[in-house]
N, C-alpha and C. Protein backbone atom coordinates (compact mmCIF):
# COMPACT_ATOMS: atom_id res chain seq x y z
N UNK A 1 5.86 14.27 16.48
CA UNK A 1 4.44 14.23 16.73
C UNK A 1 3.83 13.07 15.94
N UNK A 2 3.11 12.34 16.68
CA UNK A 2 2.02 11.61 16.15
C UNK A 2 0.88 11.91 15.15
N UNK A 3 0.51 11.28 14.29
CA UNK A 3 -0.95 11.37 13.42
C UNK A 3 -1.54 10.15 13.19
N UNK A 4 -2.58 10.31 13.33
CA UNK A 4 -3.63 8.89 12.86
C UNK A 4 -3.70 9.01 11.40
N UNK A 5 -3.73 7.73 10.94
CA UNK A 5 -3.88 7.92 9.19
C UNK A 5 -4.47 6.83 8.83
N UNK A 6 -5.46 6.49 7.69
CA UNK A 6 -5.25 5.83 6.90
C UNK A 6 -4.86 5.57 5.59
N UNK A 7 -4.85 4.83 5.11
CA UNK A 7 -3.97 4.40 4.14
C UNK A 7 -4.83 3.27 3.48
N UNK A 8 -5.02 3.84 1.55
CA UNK A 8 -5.85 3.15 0.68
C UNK A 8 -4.84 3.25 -0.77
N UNK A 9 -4.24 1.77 -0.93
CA UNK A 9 -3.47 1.65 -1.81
C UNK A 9 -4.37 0.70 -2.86
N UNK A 10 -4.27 0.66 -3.94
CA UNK A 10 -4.96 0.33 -5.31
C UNK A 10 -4.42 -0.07 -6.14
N UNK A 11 -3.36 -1.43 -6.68
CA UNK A 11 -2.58 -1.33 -7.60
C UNK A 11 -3.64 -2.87 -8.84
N UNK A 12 -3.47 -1.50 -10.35
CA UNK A 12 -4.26 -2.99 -11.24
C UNK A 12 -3.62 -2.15 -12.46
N UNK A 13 -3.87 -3.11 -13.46
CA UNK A 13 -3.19 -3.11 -14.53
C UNK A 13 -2.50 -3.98 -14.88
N UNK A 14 -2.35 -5.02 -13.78
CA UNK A 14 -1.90 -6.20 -13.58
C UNK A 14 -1.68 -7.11 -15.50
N UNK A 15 -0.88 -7.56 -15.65
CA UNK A 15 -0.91 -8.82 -16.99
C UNK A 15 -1.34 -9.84 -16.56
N UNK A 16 -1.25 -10.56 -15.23
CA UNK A 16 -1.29 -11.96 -15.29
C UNK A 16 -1.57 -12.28 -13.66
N UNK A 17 -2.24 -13.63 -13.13
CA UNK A 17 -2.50 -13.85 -12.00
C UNK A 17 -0.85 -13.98 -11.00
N UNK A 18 0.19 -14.38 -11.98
CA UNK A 18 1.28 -14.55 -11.32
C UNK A 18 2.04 -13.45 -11.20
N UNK A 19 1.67 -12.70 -11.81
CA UNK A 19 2.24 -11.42 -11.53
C UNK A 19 1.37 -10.85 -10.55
N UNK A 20 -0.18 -10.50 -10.21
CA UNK A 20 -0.52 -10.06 -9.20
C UNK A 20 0.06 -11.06 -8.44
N UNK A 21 0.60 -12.12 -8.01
CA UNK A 21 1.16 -12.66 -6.98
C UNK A 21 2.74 -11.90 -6.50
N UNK A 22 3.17 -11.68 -7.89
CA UNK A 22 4.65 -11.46 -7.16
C UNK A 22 4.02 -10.21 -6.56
N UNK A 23 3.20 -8.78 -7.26
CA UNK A 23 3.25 -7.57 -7.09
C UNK A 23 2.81 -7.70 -5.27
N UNK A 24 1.44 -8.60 -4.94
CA UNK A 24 1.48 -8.60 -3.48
C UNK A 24 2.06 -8.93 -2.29
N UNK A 25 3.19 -9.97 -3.09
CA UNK A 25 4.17 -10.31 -1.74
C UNK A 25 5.16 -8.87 -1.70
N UNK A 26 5.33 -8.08 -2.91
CA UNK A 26 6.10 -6.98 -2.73
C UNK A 26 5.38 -5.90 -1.71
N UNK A 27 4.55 -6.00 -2.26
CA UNK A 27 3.48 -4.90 -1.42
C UNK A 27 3.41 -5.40 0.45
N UNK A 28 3.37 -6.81 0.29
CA UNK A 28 3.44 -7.06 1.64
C UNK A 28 4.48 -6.77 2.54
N UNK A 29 6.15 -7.15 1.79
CA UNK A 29 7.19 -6.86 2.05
C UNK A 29 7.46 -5.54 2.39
N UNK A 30 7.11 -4.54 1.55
CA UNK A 30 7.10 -3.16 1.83
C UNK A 30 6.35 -2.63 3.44
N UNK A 31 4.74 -3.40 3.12
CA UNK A 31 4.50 -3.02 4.72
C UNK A 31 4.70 -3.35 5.71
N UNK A 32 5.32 -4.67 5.70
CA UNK A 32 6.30 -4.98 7.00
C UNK A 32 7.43 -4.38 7.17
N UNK A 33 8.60 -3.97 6.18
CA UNK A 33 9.45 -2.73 6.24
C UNK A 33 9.43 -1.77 6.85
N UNK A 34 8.03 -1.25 6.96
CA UNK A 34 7.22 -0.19 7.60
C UNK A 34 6.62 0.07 8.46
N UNK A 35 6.84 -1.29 8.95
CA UNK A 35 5.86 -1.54 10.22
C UNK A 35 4.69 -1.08 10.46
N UNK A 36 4.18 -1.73 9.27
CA UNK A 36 2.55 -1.64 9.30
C UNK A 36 1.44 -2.74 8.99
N UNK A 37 1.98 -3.72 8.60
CA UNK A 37 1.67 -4.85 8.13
C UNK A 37 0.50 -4.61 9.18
N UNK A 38 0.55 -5.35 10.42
CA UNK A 38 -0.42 -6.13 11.49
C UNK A 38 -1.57 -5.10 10.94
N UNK A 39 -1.52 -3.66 10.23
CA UNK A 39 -2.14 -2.86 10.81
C UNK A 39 -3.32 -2.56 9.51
N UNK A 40 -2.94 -3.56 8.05
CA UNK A 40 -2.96 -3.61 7.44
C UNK A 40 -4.27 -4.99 6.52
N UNK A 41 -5.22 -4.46 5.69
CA UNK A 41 -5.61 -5.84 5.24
C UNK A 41 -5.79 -6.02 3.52
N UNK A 42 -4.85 -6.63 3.34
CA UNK A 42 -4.48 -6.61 1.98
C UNK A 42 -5.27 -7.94 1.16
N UNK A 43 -5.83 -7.21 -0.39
CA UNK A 43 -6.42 -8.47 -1.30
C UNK A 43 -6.06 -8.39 -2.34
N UNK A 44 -5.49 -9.85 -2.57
CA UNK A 44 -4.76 -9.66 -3.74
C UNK A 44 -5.91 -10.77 -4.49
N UNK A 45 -6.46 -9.94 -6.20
CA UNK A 45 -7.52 -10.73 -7.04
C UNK A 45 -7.00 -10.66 -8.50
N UNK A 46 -7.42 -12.59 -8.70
CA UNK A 46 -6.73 -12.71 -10.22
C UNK A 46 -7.77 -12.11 -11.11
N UNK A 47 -9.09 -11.70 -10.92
CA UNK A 47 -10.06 -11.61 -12.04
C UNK A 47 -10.90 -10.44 -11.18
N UNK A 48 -10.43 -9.13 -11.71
CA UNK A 48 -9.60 -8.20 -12.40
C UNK A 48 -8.33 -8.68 -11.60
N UNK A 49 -7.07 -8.56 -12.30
CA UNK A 49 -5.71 -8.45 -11.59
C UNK A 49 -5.65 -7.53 -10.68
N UNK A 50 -5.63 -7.48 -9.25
CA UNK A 50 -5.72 -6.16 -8.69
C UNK A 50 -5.37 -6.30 -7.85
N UNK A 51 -5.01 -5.34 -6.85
CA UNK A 51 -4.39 -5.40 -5.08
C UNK A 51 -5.21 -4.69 -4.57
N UNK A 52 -5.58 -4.69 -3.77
CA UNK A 52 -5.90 -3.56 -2.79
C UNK A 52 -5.59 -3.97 -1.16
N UNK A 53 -4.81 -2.56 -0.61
CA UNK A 53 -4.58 -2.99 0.79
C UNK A 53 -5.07 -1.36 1.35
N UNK A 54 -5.97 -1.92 2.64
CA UNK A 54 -6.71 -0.81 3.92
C UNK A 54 -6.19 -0.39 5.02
N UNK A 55 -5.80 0.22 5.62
CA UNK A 55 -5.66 0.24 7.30
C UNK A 55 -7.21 -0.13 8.30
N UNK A 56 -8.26 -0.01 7.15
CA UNK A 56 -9.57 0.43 7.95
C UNK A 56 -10.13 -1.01 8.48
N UNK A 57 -11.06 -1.41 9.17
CA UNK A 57 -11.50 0.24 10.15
C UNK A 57 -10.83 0.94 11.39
N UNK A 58 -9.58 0.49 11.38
CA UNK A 58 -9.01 1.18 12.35
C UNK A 58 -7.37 2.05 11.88
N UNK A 59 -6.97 3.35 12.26
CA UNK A 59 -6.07 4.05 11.69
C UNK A 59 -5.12 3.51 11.81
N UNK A 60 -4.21 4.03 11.20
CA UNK A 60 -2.37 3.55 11.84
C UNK A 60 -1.88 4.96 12.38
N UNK A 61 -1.18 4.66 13.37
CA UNK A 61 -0.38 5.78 13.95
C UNK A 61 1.00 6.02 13.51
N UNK A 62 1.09 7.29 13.19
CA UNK A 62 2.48 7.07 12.31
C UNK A 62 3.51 8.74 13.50
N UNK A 63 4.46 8.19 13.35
CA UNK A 63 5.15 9.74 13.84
C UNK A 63 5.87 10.05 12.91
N UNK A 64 6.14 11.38 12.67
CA UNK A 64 6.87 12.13 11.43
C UNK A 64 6.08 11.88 10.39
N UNK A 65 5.31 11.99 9.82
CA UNK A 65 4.38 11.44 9.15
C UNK A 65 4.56 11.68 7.65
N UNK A 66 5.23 13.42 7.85
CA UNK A 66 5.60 13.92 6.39
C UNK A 66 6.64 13.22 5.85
N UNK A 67 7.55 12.78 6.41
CA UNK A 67 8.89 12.20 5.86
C UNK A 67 8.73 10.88 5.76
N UNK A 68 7.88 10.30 6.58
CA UNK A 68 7.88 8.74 6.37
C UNK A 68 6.97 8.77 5.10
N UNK A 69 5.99 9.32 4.66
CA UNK A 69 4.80 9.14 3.54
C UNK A 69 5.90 9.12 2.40
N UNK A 70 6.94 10.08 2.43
CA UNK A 70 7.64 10.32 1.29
C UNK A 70 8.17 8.81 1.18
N UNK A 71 9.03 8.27 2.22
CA UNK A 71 9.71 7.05 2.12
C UNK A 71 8.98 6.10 1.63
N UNK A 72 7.63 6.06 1.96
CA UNK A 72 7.05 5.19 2.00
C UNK A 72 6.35 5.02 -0.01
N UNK A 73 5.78 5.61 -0.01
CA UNK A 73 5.32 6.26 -0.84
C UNK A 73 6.13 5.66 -2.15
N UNK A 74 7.75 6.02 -1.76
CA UNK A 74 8.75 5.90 -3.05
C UNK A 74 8.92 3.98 -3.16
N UNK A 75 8.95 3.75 -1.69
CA UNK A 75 9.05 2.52 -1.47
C UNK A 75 8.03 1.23 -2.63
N UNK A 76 6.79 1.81 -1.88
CA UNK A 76 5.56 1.39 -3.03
C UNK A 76 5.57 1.15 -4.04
N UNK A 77 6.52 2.31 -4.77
CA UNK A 77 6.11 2.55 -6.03
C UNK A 77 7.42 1.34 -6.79
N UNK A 78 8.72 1.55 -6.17
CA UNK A 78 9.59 0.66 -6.54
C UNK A 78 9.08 -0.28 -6.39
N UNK A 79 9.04 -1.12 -5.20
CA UNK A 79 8.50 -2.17 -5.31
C UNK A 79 7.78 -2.49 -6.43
N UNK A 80 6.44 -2.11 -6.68
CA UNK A 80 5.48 -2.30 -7.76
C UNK A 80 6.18 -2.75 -8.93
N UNK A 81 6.76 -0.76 -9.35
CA UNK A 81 7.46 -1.17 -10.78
C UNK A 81 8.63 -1.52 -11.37
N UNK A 82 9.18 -2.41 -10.38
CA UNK A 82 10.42 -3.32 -10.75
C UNK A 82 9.37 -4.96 -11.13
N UNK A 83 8.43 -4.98 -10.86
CA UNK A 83 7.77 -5.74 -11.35
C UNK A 83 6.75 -5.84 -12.41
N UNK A 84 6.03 -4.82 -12.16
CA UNK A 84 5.01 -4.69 -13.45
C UNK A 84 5.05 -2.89 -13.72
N UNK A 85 5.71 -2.69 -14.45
CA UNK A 85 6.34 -1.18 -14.56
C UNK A 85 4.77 -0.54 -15.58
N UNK A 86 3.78 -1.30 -15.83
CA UNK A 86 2.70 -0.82 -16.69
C UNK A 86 1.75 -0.79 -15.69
N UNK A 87 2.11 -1.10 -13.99
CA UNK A 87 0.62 -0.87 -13.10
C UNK A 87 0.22 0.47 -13.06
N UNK A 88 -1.11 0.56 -12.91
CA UNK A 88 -1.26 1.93 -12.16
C UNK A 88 -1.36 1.59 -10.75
N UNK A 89 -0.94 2.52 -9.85
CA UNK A 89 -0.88 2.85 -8.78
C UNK A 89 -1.69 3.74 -8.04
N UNK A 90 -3.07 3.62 -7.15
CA UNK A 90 -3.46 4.73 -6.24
C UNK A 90 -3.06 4.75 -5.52
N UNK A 91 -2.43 5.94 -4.49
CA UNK A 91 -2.02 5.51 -2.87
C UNK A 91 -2.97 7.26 -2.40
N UNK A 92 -3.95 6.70 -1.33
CA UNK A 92 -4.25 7.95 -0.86
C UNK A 92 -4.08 7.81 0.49
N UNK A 93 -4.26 8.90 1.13
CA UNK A 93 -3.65 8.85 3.06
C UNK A 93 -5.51 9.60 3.29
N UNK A 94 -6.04 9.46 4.28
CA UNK A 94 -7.04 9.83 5.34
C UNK A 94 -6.82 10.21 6.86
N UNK A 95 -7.24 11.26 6.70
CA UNK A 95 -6.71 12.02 8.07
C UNK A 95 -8.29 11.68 9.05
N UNK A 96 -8.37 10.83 9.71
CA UNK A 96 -9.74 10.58 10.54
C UNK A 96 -9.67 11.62 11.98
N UNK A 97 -8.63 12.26 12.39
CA UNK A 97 -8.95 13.31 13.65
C UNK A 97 -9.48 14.74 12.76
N UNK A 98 -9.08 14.82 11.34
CA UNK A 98 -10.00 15.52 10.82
C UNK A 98 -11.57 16.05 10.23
N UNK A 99 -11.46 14.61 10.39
CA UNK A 99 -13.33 14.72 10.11
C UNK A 99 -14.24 15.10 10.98
């Protein structure tokens, strides 16, 4: 089964502008993995160090949704902290056929 979702990821804590560089090509890498990139609009800022990537304003459609979040989810987080293992990380999901 299908679900509409979005998806609001948050990563800062960042040390350095070159490190938010590596952390967003990871982050990017991950959502093309995932096939979500196109679906995706990601900003990566040196001043605060920070990422942030949206699905909005439009959802992503995901099938299996529970098992891929997990994959996904773990994916993220490696990515991240093989690079800056001191980020914090938000990742929240939005259910929009729920509202």
């Amino acid at each position: 089964m299908s679900v509409n979702i979005h998806l609001y990821l948050d990563v800062d804590r960042l040390k350095s502008p070159e490190e938010v560089d590596r952390v967003g090509k990871a982050v990017d890498l991950a959502l093309k993995d995932h096939g979500i990139d196109s679906w995706m609009v990601t900003h990566v800022s040196h001043e605060p160090p920070s990422i942030t990537a949206r699905s909005e304003p439009y959802p992503i459609i995901v099938r299996g949704f529970g098992e891929w979040s997990k994959q996904f989810e773990h994916d993220i987080e490696t990515s991240v902290r093989t690079i800056a293992a001191q980020a914090r990380i938000n990742l929240d999901w939005g259910f929009p056929d729920e509202d």
